[in-house]
C-alpha atoms as a PDB file:
ATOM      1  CA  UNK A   1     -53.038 -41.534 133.194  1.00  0.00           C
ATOM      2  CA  UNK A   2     -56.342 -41.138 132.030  1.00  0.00           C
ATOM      3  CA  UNK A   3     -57.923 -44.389 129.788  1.00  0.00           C
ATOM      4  CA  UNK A   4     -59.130 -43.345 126.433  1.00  0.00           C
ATOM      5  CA  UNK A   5     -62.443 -45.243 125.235  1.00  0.00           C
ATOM      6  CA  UNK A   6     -63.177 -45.923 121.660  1.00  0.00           C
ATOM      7  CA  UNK A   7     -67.029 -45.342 122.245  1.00  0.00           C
ATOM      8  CA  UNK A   8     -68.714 -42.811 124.875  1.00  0.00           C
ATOM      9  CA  UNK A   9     -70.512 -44.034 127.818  1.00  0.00           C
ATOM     10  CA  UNK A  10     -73.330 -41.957 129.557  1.00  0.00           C
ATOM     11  CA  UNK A  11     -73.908 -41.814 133.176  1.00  0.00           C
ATOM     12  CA  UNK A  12     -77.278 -43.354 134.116  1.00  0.00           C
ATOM     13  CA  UNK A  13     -79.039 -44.668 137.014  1.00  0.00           C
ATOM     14  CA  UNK A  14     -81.416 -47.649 135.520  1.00  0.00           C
ATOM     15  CA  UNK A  15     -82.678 -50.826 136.895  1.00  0.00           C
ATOM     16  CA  UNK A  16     -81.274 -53.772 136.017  1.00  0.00           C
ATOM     17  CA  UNK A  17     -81.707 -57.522 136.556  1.00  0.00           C
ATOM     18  CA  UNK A  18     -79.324 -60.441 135.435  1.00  0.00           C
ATOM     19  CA  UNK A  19     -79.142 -63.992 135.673  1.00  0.00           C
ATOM     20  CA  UNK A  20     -76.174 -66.018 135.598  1.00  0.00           C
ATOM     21  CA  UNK A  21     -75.653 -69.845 135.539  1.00  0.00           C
ATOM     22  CA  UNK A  22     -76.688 -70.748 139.270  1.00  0.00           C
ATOM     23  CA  UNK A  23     -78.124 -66.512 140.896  1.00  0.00           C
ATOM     24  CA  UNK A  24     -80.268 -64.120 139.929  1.00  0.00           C
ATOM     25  CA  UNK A  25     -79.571 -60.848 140.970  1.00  0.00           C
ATOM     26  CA  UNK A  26     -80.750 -56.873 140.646  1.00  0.00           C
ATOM     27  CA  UNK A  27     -78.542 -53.447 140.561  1.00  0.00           C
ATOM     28  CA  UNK A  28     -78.155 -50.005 139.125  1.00  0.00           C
ATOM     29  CA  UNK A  29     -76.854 -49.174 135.211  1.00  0.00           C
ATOM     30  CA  UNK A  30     -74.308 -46.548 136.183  1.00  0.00           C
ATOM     31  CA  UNK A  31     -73.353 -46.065 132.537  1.00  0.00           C
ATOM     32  CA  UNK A  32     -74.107 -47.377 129.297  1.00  0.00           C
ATOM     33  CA  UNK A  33     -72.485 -47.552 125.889  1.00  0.00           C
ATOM     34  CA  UNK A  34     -73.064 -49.822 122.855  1.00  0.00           C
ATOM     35  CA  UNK A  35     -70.062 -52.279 123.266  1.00  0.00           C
ATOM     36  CA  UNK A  36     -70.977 -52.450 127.388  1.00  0.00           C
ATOM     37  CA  UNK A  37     -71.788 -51.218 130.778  1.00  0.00           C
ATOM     38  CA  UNK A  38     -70.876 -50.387 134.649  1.00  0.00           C
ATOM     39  CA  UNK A  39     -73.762 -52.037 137.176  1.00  0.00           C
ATOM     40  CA  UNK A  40     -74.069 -51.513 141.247  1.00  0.00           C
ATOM     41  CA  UNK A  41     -75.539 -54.843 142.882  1.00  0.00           C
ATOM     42  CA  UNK A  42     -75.341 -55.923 145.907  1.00  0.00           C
ATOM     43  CA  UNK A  43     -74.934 -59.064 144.288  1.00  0.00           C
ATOM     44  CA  UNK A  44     -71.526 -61.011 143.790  1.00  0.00           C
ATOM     45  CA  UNK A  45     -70.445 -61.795 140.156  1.00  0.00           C
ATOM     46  CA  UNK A  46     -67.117 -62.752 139.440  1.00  0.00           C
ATOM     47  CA  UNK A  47     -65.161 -61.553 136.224  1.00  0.00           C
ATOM     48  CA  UNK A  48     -65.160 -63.662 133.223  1.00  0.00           C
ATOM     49  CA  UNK A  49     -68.653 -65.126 134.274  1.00  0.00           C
ATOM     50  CA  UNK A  50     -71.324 -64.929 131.822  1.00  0.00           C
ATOM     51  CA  UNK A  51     -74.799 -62.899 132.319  1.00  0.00           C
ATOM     52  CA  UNK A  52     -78.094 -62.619 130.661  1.00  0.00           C
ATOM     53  CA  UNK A  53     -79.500 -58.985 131.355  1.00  0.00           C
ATOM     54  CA  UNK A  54     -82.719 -56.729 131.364  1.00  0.00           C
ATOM     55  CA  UNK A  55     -82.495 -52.776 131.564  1.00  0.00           C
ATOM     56  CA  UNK A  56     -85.300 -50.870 132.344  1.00  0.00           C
ATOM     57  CA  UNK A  57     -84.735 -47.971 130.909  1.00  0.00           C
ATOM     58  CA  UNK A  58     -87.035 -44.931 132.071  1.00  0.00           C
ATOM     59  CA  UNK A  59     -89.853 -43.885 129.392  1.00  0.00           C
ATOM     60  CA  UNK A  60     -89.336 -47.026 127.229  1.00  0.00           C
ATOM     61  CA  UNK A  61     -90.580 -50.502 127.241  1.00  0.00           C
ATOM     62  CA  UNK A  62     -90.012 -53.389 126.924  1.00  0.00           C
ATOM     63  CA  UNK A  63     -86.876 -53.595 128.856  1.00  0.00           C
ATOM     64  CA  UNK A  64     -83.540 -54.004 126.473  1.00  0.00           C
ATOM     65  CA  UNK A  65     -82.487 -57.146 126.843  1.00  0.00           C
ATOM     66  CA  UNK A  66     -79.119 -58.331 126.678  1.00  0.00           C
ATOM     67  CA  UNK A  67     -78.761 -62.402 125.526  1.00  0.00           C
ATOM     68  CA  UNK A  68     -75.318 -62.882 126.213  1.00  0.00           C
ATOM     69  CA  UNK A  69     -72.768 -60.748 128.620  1.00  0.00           C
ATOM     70  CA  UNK A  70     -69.116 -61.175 129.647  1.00  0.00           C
ATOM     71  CA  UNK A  71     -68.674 -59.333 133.382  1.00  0.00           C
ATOM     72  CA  UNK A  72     -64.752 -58.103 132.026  1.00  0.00           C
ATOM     73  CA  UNK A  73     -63.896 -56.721 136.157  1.00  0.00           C
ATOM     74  CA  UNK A  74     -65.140 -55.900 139.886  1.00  0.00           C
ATOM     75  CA  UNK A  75     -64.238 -53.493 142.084  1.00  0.00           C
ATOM     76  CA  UNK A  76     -66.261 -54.184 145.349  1.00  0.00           C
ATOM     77  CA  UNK A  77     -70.087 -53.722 144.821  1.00  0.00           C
ATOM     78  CA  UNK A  78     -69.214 -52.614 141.070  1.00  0.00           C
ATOM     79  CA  UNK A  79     -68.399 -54.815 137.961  1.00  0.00           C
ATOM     80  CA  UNK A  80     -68.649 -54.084 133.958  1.00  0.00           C
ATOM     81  CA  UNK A  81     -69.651 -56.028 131.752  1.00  0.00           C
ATOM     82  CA  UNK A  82     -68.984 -56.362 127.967  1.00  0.00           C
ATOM     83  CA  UNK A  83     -72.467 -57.092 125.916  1.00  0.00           C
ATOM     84  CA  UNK A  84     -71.944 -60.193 123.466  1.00  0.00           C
ATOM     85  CA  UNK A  85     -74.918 -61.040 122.031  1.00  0.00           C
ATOM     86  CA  UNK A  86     -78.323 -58.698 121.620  1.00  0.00           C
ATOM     87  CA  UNK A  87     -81.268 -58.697 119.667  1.00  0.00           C
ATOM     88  CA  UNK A  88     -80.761 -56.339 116.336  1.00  0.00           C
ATOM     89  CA  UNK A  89     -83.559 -54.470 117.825  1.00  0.00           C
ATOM     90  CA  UNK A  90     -82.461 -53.593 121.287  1.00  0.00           C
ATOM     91  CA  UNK A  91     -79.216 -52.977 119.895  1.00  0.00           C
ATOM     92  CA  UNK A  92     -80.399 -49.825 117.716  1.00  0.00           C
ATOM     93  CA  UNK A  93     -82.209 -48.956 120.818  1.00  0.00           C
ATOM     94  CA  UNK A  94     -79.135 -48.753 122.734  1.00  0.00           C
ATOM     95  CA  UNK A  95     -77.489 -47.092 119.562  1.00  0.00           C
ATOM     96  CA  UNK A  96     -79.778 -44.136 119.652  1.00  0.00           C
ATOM     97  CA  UNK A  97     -80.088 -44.089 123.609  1.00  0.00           C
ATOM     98  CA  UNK A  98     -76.618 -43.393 123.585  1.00  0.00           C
ATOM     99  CA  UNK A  99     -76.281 -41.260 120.297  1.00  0.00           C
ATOM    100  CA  UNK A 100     -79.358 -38.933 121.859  1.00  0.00           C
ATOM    101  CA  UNK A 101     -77.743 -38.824 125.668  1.00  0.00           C
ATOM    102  CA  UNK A 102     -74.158 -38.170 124.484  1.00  0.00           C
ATOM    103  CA  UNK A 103     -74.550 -34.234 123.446  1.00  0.00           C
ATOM    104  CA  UNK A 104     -76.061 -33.740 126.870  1.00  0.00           C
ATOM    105  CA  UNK A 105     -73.744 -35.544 128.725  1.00  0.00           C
ATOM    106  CA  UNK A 106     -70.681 -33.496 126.954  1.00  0.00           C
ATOM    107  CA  UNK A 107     -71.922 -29.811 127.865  1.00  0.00           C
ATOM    108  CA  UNK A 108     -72.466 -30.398 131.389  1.00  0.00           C
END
């Protein structure tokens, strides 16, 4: 049964570095949307922890930062996370990173 998401998520390969209450740790975006996204670390989190985040997103700076995270699952090296809080300015970044990746993503 295939899960049905109310907002699209692209497939990307960014840096990212996160700090929770007592680590620091670094991984890969796999894929973004507005409401959240997949990471690859080699660090441990553990679901329902709570993240602060930096993504360095290729051909833009600064970073988008993320205040306030919820990791929601793992799944060995992999965990999402649900963004909570953001600055209104990183989140229209994120809006039209996704809005402007999304058409590309759906013809390939």
């Amino acid at each position: 049964m295939t899960k049905l998401r109310y907002c699209e998520r692209i497939d990307t390969q960014f840096p990212v570095v996160f700090a929770g209450e007592a680590y620091v740790g670094e991984g890969t975006v796999l894929n973004v949307s507005v409401p959240g996204c997949a990471v690859y670390s080699r660090k441990r989190v553990q679901p329902g922890s709570y993240l602060e985040m930096r993504m360095l997103v290729p051909n833009t700076a600064p970073p988008l930062r993320v205040g306030l995270a919820k990791v929601r699952w793992c799944e060995g090296r992999r965990f999402g996370v649900e963004f909570i809080q953001m600055p209104g300015e990183d989140q229209v970044r994120l809006g039209r990173l996704v809005k402007n990746e999304v058409p590309l993503a759906l013809t390939l």
